[in-house]
N, C-alpha and C. Protein backbone atom coordinates (compact mmCIF):
# COMPACT_ATOMS: atom_id res chain seq x y z
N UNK A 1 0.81 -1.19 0.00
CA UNK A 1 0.00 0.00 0.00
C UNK A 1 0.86 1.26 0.00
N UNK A 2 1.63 1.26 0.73
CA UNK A 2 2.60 2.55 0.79
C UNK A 2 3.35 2.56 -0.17
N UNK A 3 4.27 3.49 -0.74
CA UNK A 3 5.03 3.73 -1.74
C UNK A 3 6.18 4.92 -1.28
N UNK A 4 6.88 5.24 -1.80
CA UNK A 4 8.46 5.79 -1.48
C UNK A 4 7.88 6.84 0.21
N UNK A 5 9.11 6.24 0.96
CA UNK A 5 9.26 7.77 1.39
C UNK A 5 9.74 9.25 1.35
N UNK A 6 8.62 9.74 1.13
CA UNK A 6 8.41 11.24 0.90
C UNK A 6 9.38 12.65 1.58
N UNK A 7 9.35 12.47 3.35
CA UNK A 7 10.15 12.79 3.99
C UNK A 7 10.23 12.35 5.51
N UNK A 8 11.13 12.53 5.71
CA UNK A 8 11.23 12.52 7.40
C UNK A 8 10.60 14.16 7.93
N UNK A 9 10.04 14.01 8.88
CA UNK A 9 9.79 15.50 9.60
C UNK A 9 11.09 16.09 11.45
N UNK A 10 11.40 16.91 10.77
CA UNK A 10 12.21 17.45 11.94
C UNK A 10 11.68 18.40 12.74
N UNK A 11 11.23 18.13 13.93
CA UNK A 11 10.98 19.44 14.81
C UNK A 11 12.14 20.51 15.35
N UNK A 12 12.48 21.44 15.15
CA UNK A 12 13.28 22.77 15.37
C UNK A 12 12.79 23.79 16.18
N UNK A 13 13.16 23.96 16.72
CA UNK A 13 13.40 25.36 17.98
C UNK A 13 13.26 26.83 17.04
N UNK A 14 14.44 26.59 16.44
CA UNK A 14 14.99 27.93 15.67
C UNK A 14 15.02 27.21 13.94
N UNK A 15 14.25 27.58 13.15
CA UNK A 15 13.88 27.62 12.42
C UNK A 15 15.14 27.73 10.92
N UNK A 16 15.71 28.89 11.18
CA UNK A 16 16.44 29.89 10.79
C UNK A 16 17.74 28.88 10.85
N UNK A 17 18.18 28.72 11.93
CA UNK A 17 19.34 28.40 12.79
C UNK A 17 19.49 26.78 11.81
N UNK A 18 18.26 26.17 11.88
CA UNK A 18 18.75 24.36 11.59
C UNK A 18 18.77 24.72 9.83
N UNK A 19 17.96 25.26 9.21
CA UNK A 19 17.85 25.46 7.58
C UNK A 19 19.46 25.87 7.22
N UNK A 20 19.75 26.66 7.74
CA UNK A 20 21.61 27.09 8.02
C UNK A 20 22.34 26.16 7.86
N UNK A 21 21.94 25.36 8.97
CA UNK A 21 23.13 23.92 9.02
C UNK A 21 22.64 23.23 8.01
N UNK A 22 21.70 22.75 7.67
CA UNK A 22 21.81 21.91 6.57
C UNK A 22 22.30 22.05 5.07
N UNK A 23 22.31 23.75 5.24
CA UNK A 23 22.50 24.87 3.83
C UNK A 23 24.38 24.56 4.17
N UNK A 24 24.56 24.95 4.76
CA UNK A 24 26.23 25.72 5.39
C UNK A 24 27.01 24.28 5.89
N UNK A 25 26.68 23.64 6.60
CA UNK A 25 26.98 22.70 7.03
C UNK A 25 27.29 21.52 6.16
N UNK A 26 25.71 21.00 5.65
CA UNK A 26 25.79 19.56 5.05
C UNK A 26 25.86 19.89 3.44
N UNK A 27 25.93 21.52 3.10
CA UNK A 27 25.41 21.41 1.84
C UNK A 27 24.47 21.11 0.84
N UNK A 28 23.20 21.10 1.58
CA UNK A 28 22.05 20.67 0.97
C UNK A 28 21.16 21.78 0.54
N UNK A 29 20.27 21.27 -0.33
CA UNK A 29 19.28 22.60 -0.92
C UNK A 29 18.34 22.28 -0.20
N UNK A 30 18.39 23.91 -0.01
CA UNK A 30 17.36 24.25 1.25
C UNK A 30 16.32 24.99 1.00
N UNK A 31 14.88 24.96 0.77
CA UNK A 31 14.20 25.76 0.18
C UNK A 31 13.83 26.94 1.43
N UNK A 32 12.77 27.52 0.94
CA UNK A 32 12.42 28.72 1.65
C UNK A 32 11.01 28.65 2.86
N UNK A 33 11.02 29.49 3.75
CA UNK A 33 10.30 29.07 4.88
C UNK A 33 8.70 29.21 4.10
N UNK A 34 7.79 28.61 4.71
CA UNK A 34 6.51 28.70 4.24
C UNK A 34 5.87 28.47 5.46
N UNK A 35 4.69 29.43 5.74
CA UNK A 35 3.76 29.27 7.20
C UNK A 35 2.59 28.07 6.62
N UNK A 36 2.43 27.14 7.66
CA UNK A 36 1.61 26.53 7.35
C UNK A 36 -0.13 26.41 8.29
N UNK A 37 -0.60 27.56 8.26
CA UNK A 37 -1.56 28.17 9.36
C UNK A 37 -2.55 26.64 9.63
N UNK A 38 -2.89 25.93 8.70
CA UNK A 38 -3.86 25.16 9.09
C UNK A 38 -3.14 24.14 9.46
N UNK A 39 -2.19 23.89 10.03
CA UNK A 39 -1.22 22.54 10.55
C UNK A 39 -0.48 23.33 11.53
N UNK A 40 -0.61 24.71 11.67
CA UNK A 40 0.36 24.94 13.13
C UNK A 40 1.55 25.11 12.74
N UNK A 41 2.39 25.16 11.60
CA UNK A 41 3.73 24.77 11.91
C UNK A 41 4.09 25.91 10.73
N UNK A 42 5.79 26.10 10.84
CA UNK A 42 6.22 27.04 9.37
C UNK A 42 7.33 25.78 9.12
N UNK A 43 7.55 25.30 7.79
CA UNK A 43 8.40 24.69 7.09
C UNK A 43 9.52 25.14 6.37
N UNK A 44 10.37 24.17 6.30
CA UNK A 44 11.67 24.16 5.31
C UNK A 44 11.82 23.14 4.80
N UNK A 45 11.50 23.15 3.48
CA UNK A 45 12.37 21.61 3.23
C UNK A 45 13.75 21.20 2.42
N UNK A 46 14.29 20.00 2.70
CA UNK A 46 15.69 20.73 2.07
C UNK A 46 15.69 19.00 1.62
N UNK A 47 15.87 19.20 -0.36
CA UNK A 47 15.69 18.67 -1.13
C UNK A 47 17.08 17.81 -0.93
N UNK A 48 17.04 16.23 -0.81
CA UNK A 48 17.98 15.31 -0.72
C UNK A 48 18.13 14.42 -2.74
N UNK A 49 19.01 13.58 -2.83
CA UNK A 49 18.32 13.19 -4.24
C UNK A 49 17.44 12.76 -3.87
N UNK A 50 17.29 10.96 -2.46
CA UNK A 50 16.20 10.16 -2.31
C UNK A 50 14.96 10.24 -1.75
N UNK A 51 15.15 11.36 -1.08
CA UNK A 51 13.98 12.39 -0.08
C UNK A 51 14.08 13.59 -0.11
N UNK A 52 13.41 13.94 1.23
CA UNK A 52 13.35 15.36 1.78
C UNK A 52 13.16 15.20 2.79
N UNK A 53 13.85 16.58 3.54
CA UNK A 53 14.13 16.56 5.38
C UNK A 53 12.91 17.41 5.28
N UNK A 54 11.80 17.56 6.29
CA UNK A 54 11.49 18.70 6.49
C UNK A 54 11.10 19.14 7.65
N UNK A 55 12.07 20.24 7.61
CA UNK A 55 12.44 21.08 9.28
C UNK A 55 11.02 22.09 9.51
N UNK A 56 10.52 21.82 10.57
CA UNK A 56 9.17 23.04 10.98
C UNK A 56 9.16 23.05 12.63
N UNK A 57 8.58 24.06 12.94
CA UNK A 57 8.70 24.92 13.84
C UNK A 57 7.64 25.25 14.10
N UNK A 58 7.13 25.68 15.19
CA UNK A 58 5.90 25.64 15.61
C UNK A 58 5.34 27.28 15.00
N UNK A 59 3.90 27.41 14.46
CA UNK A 59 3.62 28.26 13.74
C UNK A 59 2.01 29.10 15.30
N UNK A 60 2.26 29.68 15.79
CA UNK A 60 1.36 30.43 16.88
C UNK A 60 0.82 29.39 18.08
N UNK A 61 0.49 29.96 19.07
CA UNK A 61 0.88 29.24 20.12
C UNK A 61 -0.04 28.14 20.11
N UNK A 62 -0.77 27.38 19.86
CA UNK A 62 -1.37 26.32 19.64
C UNK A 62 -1.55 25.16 18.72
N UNK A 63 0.25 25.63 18.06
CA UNK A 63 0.37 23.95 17.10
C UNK A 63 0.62 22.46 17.69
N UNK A 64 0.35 22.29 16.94
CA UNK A 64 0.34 20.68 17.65
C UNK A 64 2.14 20.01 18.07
N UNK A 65 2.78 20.70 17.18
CA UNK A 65 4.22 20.45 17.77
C UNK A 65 4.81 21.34 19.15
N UNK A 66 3.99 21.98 19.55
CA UNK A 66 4.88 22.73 20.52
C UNK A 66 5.14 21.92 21.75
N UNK A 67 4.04 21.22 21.99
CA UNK A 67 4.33 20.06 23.01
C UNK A 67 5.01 19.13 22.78
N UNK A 68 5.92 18.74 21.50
CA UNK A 68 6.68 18.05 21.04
C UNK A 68 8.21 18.57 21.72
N UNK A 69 8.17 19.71 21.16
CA UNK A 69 9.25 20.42 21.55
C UNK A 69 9.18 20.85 22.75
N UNK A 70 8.60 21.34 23.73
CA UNK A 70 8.18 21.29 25.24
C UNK A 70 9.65 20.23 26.11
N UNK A 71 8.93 19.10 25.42
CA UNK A 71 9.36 17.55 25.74
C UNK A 71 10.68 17.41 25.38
N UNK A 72 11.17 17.78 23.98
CA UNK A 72 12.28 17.69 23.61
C UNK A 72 12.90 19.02 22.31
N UNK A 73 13.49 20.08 23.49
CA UNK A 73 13.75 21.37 23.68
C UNK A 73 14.82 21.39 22.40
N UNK A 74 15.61 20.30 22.03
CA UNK A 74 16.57 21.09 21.20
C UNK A 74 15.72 20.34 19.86
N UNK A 75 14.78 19.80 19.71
CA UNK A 75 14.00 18.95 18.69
C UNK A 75 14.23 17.96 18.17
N UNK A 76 13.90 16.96 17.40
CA UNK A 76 13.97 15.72 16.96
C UNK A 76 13.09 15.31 16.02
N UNK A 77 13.30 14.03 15.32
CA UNK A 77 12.38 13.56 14.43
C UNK A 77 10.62 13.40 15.12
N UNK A 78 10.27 13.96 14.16
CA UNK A 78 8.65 14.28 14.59
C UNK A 78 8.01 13.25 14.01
N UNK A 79 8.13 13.03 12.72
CA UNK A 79 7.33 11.82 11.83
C UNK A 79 7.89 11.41 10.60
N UNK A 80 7.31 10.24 10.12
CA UNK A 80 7.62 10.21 8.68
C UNK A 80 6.60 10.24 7.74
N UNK A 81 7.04 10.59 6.71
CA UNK A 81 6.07 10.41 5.59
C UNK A 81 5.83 9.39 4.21
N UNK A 82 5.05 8.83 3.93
CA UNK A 82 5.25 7.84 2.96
C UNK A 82 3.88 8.06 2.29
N UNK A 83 4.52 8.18 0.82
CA UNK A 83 3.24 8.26 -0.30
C UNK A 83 2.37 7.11 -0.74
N UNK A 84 1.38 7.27 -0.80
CA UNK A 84 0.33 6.44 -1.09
C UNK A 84 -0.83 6.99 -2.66
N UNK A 85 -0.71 5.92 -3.18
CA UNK A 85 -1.83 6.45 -4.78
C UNK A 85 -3.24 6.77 -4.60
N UNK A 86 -3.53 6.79 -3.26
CA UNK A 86 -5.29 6.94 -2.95
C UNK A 86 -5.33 7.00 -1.66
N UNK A 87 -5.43 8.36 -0.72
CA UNK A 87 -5.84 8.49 0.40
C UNK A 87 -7.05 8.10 1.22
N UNK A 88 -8.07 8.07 0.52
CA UNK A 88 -9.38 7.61 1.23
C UNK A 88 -9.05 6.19 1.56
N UNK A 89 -8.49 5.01 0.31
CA UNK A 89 -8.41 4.02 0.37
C UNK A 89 -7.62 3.35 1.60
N UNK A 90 -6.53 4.15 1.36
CA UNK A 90 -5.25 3.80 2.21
C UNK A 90 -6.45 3.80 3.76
N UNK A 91 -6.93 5.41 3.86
CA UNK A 91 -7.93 5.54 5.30
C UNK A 91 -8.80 4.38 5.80
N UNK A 92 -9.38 4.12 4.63
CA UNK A 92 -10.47 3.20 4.54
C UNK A 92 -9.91 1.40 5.18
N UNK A 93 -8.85 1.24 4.60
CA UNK A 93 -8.19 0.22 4.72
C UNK A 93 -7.57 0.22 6.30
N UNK A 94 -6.78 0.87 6.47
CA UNK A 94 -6.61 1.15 7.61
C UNK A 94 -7.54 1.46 8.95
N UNK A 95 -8.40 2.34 8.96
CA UNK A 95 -9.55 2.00 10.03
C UNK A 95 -10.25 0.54 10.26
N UNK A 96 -10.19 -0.01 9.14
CA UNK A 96 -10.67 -1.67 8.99
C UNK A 96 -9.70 -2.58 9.59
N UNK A 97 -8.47 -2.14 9.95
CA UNK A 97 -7.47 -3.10 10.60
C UNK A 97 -7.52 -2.17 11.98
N UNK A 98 -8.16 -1.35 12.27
CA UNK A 98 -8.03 -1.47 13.56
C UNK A 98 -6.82 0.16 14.06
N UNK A 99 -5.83 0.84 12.96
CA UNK A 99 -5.45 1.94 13.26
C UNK A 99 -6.61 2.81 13.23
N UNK A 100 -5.64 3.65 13.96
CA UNK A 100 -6.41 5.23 14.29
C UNK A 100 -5.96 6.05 13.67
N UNK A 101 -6.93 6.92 12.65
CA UNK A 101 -6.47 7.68 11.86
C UNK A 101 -6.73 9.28 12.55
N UNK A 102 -5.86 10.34 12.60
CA UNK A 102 -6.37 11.76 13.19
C UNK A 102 -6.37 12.44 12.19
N UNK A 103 -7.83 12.60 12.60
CA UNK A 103 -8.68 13.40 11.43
C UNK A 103 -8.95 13.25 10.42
N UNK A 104 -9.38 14.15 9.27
CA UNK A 104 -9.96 13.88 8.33
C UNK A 104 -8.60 14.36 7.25
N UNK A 105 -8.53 13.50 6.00
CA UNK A 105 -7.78 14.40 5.16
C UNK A 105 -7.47 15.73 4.98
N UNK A 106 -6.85 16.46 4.86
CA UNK A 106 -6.96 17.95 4.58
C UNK A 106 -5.36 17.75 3.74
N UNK A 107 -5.50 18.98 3.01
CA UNK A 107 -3.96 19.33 2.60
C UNK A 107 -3.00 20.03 2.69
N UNK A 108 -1.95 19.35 2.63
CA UNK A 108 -0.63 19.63 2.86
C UNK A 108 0.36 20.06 2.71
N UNK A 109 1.63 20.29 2.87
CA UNK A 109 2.97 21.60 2.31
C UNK A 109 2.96 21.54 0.86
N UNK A 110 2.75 20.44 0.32
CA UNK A 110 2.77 20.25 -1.54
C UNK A 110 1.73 20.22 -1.96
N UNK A 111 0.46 20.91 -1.69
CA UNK A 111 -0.90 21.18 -1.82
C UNK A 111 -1.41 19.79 -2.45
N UNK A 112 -0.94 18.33 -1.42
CA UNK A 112 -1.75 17.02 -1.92
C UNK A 112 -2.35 17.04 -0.47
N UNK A 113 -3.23 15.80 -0.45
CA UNK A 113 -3.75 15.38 1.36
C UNK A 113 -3.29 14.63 1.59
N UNK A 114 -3.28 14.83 2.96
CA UNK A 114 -2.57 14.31 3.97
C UNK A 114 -3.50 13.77 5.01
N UNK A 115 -2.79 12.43 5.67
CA UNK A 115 -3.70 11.74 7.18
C UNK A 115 -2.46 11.75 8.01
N UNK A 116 -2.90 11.55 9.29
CA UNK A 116 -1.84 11.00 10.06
C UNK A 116 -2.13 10.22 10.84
N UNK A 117 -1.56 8.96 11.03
CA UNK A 117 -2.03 7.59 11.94
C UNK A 117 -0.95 7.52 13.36
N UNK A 118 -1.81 7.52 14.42
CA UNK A 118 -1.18 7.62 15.84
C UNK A 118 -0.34 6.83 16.21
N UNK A 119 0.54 7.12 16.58
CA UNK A 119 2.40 6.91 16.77
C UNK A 119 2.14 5.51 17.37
N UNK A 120 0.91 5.26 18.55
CA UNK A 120 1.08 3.96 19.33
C UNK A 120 0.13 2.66 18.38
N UNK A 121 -0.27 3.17 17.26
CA UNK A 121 -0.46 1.78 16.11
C UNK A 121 0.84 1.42 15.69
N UNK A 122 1.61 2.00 15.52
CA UNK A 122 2.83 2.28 14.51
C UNK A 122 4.10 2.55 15.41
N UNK A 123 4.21 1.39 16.09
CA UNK A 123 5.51 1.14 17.03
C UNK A 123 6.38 2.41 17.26
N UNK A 124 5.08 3.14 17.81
CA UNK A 124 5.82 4.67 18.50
C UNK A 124 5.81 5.80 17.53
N UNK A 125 5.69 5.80 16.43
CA UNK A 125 6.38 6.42 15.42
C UNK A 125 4.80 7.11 14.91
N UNK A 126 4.26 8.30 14.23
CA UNK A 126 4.06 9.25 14.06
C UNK A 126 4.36 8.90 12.66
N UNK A 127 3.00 8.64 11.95
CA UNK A 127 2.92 8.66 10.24
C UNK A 127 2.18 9.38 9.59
N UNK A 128 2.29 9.83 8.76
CA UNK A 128 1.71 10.73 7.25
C UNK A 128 1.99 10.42 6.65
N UNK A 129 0.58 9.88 6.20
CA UNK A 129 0.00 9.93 4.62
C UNK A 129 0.02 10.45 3.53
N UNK A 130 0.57 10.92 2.19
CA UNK A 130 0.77 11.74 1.44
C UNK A 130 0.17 11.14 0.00
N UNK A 131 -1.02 11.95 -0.64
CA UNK A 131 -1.74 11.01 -1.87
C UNK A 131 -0.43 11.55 -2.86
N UNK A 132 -0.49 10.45 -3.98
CA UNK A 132 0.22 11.10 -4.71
C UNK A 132 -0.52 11.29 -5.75
């Protein structure tokens, strides 16, 4: 059902500061910040050949990552992402085995939709859905 992964998600403190290191540091292309009001968060993503990292930061005081970062102050991997050819299906399929899906589709940094299935179906780990 799943298909390539899309990206890893990085939670960041300083926004500014980690897009730097990956620019200055690792040498990677780093795109430009984008607010993402209906997800809480502002993004960076910084284009790998086989993926993408993408660094975000909590976007006004009630995103859903700030308690992420609360917890773990200098930040860390938040989630991953893996593309799928049909979101409802993938949903559909998945509520039938028993995961928990949060919320309803809506869309996402690459204007496709997105789900996300709760970290304790998914041996801790924090997934998104990405239609392609």
């Amino acid at each position: 059902m799943i298909g390539r992964l899309n990206h890893v998600a990085i939670a960041v403190p300083d926004l500014a500061a980690a897009a730097a290191q990956y620019r200055d540091s690792l040498g990677a292309a780093v795109g430009p910040a984008t607010d993402l009001p209906d997800h809480g968060v502002t993004v960076v993503f910084v284009t790998l050949p086989n993926t993408k990292i993408e660094l975000m930061t909590p976007f006004g005081d009630a995103s859903p990552i700030r308690g992420f970062l609360d917890r773990n102050p200098g930040g860390g991997v938040h989630h991953l992402c893996y593309e799928v050819a049909d979101i409802l299906a993938a949903r559909d399929r998945l509520i039938g085995l028993g995961a928990r899906v949060l919320g309803a589709p809506k869309i996402g940094a690459h204007g496709k939709r997105v789900v996300f299935l709760h970290p304790k179906d998914f041996t801790g780990t924090l997934i998104e859905l990405e239609e392609t």
